[in-house]
PDB file of N, CA and C in Angstrom:
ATOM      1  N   UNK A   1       1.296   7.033  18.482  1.00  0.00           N
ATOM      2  CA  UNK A   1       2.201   6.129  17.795  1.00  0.00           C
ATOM      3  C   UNK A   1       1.502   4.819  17.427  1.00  0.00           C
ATOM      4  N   UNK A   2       0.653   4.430  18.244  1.00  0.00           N
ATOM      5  CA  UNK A   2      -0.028   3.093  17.912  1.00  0.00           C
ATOM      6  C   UNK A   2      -0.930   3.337  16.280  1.00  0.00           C
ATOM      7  N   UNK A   3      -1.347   4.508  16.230  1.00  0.00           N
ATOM      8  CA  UNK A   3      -1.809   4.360  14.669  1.00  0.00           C
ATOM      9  C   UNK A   3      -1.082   4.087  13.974  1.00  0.00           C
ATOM     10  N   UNK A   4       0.594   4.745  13.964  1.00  0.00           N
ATOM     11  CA  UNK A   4       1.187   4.970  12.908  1.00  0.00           C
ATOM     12  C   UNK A   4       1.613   3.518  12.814  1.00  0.00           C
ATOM     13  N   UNK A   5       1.633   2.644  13.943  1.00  0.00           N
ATOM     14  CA  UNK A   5       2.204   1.120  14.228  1.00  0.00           C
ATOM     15  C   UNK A   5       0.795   0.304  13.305  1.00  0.00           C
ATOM     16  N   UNK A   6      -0.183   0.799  13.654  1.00  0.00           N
ATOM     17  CA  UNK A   6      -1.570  -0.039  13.348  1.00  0.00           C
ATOM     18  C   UNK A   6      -1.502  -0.028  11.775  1.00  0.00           C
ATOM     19  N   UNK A   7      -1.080   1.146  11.007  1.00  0.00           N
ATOM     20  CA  UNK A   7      -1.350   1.559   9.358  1.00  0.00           C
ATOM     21  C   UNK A   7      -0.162   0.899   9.242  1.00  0.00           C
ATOM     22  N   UNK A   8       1.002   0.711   9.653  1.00  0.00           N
ATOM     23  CA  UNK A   8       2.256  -0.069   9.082  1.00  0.00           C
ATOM     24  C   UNK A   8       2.013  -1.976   9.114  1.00  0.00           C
ATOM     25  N   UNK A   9       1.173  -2.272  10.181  1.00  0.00           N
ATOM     26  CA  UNK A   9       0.675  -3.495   9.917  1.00  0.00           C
ATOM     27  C   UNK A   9      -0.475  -3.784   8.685  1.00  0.00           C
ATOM     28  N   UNK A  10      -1.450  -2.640   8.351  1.00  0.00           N
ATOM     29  CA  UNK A  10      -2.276  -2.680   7.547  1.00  0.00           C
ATOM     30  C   UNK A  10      -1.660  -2.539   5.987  1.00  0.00           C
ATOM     31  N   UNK A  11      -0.806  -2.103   5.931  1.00  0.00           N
ATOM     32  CA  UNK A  11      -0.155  -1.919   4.620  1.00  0.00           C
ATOM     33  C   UNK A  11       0.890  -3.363   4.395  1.00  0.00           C
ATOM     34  N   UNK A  12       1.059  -3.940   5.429  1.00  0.00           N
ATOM     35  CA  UNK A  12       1.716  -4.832   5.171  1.00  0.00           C
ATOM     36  C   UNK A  12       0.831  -5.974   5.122  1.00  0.00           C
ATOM     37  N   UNK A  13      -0.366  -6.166   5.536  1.00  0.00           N
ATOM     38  CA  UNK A  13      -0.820  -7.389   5.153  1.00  0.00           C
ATOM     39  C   UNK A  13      -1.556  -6.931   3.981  1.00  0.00           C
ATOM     40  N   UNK A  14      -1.819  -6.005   3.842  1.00  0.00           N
ATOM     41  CA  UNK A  14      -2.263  -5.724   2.452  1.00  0.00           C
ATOM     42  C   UNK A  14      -1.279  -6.181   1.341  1.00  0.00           C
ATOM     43  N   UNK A  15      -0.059  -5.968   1.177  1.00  0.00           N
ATOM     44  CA  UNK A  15       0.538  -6.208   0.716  1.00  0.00           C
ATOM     45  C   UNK A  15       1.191  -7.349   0.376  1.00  0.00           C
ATOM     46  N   UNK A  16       1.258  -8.270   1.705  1.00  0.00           N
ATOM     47  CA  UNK A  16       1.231  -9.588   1.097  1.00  0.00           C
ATOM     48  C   UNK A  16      -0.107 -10.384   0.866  1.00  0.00           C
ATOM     49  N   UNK A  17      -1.319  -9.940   1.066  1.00  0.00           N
ATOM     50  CA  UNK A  17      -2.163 -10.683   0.290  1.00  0.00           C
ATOM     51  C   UNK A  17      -2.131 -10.219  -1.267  1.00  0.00           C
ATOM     52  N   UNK A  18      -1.923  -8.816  -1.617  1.00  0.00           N
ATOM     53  CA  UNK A  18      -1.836  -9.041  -2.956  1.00  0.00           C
ATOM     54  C   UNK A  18      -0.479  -9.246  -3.570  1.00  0.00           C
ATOM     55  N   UNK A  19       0.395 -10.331  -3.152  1.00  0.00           N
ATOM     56  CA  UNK A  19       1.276 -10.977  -3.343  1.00  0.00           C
ATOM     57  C   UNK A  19       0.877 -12.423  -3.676  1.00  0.00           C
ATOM     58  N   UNK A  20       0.012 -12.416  -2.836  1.00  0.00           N
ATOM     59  CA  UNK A  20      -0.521 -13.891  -3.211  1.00  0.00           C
ATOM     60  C   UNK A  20      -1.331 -13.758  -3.783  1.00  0.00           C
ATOM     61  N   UNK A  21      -2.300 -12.842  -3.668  1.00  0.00           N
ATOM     62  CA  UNK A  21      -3.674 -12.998  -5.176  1.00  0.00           C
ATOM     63  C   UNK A  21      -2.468 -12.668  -6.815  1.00  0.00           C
ATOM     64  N   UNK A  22      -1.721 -12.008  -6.432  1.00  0.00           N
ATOM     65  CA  UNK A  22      -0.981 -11.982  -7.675  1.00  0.00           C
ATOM     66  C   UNK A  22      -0.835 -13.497  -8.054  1.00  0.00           C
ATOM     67  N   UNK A  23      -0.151 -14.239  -7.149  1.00  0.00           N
ATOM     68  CA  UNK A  23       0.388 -15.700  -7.605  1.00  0.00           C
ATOM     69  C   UNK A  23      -0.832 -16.792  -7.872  1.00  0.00           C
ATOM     70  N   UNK A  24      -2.204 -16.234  -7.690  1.00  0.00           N
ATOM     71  CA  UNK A  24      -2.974 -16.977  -8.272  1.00  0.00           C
ATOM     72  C   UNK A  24      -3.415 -17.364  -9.751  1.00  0.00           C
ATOM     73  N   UNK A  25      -3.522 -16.473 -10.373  1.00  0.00           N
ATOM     74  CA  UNK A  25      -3.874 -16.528 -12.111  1.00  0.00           C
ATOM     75  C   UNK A  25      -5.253 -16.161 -12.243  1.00  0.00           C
ATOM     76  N   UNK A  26      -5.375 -15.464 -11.216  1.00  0.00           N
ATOM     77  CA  UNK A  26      -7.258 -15.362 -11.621  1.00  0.00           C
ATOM     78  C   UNK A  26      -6.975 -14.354 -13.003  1.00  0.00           C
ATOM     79  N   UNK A  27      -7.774 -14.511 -13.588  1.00  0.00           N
ATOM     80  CA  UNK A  27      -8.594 -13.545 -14.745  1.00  0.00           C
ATOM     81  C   UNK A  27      -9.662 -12.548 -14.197  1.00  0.00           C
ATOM     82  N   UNK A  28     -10.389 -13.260 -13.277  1.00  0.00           N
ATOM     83  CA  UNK A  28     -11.420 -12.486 -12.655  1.00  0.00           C
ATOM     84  C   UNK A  28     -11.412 -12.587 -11.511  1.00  0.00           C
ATOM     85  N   UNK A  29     -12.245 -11.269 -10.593  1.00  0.00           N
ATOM     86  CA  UNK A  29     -12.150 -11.671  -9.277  1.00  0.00           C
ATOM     87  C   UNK A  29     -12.586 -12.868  -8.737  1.00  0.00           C
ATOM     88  N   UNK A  30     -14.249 -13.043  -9.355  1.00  0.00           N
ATOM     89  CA  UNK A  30     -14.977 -14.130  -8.805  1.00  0.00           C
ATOM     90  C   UNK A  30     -15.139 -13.990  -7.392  1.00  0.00           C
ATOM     91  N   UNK A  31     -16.308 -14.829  -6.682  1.00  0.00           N
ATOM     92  CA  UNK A  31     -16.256 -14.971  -5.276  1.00  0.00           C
ATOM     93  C   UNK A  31     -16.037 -15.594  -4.419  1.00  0.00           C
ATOM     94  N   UNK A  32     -15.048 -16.717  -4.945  1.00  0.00           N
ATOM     95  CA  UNK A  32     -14.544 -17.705  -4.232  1.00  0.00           C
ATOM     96  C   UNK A  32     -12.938 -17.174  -3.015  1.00  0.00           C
ATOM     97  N   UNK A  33     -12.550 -18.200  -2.768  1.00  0.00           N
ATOM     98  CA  UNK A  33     -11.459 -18.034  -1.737  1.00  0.00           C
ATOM     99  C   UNK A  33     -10.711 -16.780  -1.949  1.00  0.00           C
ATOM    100  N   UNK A  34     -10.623 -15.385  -1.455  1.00  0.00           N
ATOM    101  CA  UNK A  34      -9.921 -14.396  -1.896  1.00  0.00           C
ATOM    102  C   UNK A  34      -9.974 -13.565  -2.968  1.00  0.00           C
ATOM    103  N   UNK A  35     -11.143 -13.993  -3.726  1.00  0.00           N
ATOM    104  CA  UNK A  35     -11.864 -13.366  -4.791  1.00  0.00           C
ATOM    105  C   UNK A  35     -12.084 -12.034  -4.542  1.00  0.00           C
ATOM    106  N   UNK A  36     -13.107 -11.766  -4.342  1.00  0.00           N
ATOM    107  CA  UNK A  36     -13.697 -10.091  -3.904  1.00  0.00           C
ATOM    108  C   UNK A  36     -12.641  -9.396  -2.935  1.00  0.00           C
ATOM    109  N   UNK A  37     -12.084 -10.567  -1.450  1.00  0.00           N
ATOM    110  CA  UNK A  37     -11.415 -10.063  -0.746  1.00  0.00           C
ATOM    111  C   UNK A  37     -10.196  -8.517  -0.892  1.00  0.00           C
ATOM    112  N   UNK A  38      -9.710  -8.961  -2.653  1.00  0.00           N
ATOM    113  CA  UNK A  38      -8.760  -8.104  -3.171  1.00  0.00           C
ATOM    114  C   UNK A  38      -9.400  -6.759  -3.003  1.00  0.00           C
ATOM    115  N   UNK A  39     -10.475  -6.162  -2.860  1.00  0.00           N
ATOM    116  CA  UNK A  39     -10.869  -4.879  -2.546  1.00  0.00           C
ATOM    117  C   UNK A  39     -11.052  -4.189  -1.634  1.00  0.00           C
ATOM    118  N   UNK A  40     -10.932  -5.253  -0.296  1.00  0.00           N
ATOM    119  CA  UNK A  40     -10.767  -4.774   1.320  1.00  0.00           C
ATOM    120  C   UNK A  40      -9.732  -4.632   1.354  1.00  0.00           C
ATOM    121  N   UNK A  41      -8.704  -5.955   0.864  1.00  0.00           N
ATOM    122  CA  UNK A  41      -7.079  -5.387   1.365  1.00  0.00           C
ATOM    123  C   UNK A  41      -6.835  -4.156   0.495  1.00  0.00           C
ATOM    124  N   UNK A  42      -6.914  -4.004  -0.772  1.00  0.00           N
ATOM    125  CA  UNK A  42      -6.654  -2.711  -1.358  1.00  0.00           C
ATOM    126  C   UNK A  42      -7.102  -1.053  -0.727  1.00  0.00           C
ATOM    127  N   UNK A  43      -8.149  -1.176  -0.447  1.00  0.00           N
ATOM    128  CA  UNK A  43      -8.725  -0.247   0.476  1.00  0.00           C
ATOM    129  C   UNK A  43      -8.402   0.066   2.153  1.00  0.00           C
ATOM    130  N   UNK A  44      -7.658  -1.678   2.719  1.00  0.00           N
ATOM    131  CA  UNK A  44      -6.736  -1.280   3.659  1.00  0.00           C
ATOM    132  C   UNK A  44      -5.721  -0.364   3.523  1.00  0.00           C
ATOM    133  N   UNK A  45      -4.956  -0.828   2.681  1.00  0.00           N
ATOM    134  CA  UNK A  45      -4.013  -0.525   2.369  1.00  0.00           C
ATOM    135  C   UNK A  45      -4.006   1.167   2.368  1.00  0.00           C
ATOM    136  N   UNK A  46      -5.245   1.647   1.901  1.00  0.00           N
ATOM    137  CA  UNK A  46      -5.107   3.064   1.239  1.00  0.00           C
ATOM    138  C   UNK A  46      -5.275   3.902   2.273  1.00  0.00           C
ATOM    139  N   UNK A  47      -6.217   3.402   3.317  1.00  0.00           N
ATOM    140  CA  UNK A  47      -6.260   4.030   4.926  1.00  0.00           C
ATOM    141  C   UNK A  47      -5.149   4.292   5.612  1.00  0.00           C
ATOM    142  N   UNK A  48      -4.695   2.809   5.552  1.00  0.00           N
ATOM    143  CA  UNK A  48      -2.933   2.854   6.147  1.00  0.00           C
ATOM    144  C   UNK A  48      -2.406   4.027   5.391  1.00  0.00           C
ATOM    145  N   UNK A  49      -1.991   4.098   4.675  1.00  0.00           N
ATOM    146  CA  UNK A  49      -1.460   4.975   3.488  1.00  0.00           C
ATOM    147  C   UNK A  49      -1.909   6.171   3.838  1.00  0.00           C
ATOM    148  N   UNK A  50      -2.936   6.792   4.634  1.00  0.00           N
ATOM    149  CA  UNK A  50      -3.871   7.964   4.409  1.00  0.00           C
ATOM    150  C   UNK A  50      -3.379   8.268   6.256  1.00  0.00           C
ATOM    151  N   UNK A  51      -2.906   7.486   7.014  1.00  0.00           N
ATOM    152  CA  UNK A  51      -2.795   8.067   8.282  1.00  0.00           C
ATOM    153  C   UNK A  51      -1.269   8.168   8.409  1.00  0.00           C
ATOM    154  N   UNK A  52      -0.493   7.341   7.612  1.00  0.00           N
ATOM    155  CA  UNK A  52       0.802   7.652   7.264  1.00  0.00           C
ATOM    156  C   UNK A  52       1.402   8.543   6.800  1.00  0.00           C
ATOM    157  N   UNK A  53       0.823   9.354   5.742  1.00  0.00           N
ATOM    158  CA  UNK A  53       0.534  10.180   5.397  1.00  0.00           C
ATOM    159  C   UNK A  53       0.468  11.477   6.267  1.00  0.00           C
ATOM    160  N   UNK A  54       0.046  11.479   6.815  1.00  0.00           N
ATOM    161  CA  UNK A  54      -0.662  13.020   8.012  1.00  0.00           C
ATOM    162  C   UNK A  54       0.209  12.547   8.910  1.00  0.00           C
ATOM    163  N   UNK A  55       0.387  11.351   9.733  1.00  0.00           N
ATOM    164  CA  UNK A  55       1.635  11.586  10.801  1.00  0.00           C
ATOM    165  C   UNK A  55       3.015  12.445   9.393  1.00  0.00           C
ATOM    166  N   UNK A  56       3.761  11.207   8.723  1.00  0.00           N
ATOM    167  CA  UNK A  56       4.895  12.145   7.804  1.00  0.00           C
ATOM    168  C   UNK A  56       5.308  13.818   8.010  1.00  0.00           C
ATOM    169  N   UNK A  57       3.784  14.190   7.786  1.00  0.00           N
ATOM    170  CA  UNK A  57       3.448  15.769   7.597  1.00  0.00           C
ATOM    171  C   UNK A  57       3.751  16.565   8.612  1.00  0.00           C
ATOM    172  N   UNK A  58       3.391  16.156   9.932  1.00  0.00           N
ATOM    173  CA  UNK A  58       3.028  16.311  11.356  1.00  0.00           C
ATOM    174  C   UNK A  58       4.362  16.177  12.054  1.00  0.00           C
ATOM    175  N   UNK A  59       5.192  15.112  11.503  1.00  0.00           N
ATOM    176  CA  UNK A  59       5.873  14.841  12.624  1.00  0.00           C
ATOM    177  C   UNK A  59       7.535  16.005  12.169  1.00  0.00           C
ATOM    178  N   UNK A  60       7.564  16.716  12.952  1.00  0.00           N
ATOM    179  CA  UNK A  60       8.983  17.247  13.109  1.00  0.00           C
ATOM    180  C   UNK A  60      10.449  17.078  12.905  1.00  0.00           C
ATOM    181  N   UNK A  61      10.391  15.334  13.049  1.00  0.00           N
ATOM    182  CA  UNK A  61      11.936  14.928  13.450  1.00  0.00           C
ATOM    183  C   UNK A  61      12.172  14.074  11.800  1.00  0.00           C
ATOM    184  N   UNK A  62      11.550  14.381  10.961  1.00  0.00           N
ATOM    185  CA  UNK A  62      11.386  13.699   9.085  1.00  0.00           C
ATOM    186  C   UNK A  62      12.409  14.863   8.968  1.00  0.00           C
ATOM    187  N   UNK A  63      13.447  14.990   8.253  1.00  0.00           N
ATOM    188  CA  UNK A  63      13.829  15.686   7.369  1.00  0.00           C
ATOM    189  C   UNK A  63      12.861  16.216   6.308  1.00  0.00           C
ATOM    190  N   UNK A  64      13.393  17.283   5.535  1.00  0.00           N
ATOM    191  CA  UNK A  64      12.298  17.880   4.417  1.00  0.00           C
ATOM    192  C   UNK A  64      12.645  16.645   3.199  1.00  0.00           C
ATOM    193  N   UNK A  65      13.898  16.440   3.028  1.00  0.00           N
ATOM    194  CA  UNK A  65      14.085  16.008   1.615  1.00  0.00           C
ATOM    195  C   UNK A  65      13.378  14.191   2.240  1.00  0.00           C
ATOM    196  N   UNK A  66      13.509  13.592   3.043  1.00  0.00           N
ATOM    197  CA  UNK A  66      12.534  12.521   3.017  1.00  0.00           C
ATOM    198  C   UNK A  66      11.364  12.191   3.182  1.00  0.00           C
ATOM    199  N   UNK A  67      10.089  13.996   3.696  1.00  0.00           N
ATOM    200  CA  UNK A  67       9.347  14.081   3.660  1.00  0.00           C
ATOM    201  C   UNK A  67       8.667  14.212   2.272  1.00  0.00           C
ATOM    202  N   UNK A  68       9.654  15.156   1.262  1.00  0.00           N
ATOM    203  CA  UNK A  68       9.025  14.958  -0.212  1.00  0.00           C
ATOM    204  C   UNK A  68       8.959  14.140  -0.563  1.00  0.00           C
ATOM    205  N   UNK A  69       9.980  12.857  -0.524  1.00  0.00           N
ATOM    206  CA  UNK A  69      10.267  11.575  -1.236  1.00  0.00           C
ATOM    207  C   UNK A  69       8.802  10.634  -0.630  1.00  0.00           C
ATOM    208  N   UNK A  70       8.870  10.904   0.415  1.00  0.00           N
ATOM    209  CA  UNK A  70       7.489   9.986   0.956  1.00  0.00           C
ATOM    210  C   UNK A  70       6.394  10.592   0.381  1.00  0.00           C
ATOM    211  N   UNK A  71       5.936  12.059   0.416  1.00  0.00           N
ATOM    212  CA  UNK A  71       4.672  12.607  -0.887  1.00  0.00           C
ATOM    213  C   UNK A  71       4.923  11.921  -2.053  1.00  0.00           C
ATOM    214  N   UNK A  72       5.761  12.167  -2.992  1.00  0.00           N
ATOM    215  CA  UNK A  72       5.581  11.907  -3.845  1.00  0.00           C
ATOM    216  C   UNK A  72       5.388  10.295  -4.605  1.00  0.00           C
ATOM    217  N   UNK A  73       6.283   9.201  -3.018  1.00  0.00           N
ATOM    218  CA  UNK A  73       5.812   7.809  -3.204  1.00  0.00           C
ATOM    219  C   UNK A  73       4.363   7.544  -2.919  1.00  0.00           C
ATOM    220  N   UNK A  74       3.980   8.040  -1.826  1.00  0.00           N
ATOM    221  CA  UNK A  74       2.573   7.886  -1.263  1.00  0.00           C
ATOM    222  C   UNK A  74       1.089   8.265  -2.471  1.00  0.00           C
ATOM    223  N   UNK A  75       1.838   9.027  -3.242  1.00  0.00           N
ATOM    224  CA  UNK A  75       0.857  10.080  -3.943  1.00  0.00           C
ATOM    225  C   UNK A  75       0.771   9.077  -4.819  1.00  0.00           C
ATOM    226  N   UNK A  76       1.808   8.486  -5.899  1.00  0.00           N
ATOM    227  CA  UNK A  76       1.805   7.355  -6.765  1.00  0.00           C
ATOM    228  C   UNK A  76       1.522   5.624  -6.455  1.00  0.00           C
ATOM    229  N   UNK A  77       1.609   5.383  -5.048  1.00  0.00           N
ATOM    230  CA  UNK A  77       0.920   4.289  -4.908  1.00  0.00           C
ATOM    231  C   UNK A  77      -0.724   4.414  -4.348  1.00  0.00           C
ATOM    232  N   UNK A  78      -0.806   5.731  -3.948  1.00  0.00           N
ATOM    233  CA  UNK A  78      -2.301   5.692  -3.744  1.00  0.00           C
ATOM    234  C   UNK A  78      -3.134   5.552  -4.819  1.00  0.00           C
ATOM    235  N   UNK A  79      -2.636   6.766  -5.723  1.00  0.00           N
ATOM    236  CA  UNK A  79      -2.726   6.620  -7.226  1.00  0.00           C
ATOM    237  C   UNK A  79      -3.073   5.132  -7.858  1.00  0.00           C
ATOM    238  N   UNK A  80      -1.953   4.305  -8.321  1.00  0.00           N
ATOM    239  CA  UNK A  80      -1.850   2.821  -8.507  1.00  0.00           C
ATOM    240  C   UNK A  80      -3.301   2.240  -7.915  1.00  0.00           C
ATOM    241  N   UNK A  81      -3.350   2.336  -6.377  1.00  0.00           N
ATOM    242  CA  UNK A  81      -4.098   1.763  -6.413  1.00  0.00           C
ATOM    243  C   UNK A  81      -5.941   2.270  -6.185  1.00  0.00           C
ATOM    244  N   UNK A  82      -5.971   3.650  -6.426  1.00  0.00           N
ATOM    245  CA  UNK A  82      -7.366   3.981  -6.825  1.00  0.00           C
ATOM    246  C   UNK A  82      -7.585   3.609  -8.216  1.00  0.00           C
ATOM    247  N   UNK A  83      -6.802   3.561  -8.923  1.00  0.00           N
ATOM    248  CA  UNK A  83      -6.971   2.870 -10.387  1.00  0.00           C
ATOM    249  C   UNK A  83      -7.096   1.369 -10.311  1.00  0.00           C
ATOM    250  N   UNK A  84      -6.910   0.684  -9.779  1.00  0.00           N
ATOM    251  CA  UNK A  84      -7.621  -0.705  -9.593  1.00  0.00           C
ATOM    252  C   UNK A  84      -8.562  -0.562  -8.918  1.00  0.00           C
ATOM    253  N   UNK A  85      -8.966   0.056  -8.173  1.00  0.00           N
ATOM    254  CA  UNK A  85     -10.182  -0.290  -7.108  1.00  0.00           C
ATOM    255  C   UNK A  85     -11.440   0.510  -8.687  1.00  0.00           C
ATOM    256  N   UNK A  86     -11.050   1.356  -9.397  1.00  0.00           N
ATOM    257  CA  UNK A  86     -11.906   1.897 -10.528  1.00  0.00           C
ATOM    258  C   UNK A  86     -12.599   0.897 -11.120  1.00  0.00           C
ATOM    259  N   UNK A  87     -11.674   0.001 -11.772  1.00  0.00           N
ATOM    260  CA  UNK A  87     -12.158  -1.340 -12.687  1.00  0.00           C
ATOM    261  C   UNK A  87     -12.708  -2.362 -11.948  1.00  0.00           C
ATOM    262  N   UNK A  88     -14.020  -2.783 -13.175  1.00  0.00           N
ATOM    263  CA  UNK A  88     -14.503  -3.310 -12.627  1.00  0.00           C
ATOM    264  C   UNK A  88     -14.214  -4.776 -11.928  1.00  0.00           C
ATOM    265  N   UNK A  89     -13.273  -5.102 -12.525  1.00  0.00           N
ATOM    266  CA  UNK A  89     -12.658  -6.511 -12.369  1.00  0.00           C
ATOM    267  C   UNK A  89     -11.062  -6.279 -11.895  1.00  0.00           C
ATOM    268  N   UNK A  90     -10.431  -7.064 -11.172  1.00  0.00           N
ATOM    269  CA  UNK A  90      -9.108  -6.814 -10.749  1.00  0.00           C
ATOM    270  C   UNK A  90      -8.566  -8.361 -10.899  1.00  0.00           C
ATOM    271  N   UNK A  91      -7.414  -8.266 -11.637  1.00  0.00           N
ATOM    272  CA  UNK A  91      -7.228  -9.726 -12.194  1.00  0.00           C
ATOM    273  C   UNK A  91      -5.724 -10.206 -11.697  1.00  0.00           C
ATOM    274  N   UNK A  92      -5.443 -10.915 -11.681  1.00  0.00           N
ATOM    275  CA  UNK A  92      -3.959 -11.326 -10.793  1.00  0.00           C
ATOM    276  C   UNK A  92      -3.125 -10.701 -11.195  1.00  0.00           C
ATOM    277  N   UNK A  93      -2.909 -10.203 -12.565  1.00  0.00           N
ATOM    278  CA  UNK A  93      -1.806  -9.716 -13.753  1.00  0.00           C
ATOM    279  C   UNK A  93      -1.941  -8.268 -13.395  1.00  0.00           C
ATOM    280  N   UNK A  94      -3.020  -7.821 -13.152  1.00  0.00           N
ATOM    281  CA  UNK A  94      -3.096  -6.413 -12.684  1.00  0.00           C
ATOM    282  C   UNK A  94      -2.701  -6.106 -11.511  1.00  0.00           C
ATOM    283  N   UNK A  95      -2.920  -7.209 -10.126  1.00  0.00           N
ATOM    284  CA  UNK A  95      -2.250  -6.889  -8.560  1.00  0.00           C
ATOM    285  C   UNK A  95      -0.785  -7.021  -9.160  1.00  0.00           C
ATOM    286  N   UNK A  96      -0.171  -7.618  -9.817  1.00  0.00           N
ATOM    287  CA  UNK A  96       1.034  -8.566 -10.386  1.00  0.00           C
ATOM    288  C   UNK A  96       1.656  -7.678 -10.659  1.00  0.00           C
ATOM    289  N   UNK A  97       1.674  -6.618 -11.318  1.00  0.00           N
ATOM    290  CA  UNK A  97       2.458  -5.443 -12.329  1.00  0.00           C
ATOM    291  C   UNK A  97       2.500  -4.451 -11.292  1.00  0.00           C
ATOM    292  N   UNK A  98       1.548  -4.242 -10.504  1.00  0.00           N
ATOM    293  CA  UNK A  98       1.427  -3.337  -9.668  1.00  0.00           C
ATOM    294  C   UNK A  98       2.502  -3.535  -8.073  1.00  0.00           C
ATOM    295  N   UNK A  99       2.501  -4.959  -7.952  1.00  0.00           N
ATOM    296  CA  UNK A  99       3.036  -4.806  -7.323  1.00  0.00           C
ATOM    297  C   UNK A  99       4.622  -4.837  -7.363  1.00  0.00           C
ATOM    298  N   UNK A 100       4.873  -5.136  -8.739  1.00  0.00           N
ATOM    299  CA  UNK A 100       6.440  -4.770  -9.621  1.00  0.00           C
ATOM    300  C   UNK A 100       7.034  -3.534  -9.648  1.00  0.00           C
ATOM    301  N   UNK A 101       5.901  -2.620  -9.785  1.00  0.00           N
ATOM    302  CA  UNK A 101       6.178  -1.082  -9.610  1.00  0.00           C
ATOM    303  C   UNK A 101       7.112  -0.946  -8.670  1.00  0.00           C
ATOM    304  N   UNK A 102       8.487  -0.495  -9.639  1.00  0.00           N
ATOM    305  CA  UNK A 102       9.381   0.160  -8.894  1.00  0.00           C
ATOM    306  C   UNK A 102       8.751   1.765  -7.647  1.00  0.00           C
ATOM    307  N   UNK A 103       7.646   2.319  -7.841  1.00  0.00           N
ATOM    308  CA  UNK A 103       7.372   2.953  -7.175  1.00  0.00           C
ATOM    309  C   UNK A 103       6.528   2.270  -5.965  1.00  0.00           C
ATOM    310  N   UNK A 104       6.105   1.256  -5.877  1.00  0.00           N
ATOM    311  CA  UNK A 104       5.675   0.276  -4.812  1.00  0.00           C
ATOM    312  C   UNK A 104       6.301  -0.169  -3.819  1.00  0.00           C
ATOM    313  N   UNK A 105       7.572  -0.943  -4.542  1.00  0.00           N
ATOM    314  CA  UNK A 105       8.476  -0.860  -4.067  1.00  0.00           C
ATOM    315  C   UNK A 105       9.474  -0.255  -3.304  1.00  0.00           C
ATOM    316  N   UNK A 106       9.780   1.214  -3.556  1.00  0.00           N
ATOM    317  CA  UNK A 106       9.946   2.350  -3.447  1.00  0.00           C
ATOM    318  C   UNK A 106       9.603   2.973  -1.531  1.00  0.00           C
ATOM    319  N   UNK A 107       8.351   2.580  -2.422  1.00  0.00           N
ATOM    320  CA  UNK A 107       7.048   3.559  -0.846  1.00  0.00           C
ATOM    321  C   UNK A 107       7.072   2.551   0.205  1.00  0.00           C
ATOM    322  N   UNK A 108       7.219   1.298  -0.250  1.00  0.00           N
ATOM    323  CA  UNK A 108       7.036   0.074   1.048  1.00  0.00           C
ATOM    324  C   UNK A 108       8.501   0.269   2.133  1.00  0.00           C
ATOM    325  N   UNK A 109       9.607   0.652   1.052  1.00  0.00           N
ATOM    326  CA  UNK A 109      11.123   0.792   1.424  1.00  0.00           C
ATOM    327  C   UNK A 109      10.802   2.142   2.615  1.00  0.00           C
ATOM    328  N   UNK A 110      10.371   3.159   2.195  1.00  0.00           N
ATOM    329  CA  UNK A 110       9.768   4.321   3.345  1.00  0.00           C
ATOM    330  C   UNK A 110       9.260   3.781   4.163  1.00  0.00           C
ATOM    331  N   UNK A 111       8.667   3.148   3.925  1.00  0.00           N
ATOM    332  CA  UNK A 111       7.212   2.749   5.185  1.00  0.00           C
ATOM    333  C   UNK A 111       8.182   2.666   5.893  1.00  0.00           C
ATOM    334  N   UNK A 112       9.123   1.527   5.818  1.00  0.00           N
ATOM    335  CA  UNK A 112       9.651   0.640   6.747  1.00  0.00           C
ATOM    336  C   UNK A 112      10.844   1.249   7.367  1.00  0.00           C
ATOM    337  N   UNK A 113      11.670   2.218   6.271  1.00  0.00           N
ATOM    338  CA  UNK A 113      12.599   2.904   7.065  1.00  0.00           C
ATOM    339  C   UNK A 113      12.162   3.700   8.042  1.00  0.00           C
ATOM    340  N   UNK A 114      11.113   4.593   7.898  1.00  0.00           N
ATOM    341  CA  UNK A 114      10.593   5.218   8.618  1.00  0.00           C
ATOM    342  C   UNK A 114       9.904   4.316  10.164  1.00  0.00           C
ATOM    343  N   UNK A 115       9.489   3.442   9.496  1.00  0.00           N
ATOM    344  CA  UNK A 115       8.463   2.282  10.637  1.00  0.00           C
ATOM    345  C   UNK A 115      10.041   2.056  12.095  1.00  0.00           C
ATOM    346  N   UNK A 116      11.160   1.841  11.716  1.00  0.00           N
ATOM    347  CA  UNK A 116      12.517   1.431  12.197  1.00  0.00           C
ATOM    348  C   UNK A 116      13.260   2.778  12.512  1.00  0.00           C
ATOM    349  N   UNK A 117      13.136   4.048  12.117  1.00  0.00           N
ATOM    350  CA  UNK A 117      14.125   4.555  12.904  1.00  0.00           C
ATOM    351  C   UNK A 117      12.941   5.824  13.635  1.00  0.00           C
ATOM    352  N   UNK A 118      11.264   5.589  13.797  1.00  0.00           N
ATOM    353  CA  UNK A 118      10.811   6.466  14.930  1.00  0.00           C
ATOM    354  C   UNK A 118       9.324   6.164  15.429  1.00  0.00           C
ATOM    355  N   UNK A 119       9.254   4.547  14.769  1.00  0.00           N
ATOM    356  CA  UNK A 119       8.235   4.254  15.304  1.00  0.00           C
ATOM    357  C   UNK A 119       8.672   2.609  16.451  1.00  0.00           C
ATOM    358  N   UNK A 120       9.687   2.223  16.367  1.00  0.00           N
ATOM    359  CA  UNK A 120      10.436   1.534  17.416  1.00  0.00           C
ATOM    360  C   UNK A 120      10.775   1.209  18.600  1.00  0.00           C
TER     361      UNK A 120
END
């Protein structure tokens, strides 16, 4: 259980740092304060995402119909964000939209229901 606790903290600070690199305005990463950083938390994020993932699968007490709903969120924000980690540059407007994604949104809403009724 402590992983599945450890990837629910990792997705969440992932998530609010690119909340705040969103609210910066960069154009470019650059290497100043939180610059490059945007590619560790993104890549946190995707680990978290990747052990969350395999517990979901694993664990018994998920219903089927909220186990699909979590594939198919998980599958589209991993998605989302292997397509930023692609380019070469990741710009505030790009964490920004991404993190608007009603399917972002969506998968974070799982995390957490799930995080509250069996990781508690």
């Amino acid at each position: 259980m402590t992983n599945q606790i450890d990837a629910i903290s990792q997705i969440e600070e992932a998530y609010e740092y690119m909340l705040a690199y969103a609210a910066q305005g960069r154009t470019t990463e650059g290497a100043g304060p939180g610059g490059a950083s945007i590619r560790d938390f993104l890549t946190n994020f995707l680990k978290g995402a990747k052990i969350l993932e395999t517990w979901v699968e694993n664990t018994g007490a998920i219903v089927p119909e909220v186990k699909d709903e979590y594939r198919k969120a998980s599958s589209l924000i991993i998605g989302v964000i292997n397509m930023m980690l692609e380019k070469d540059n990741i710009s505030s407007e790009m964490v920004d939209n991404a993190n608007a994604l009603m399917a972002t949104r969506h998968y974070l809403t799982l995390v957490f229901f799930l995080d509250k009724m069996y990781l508690e």
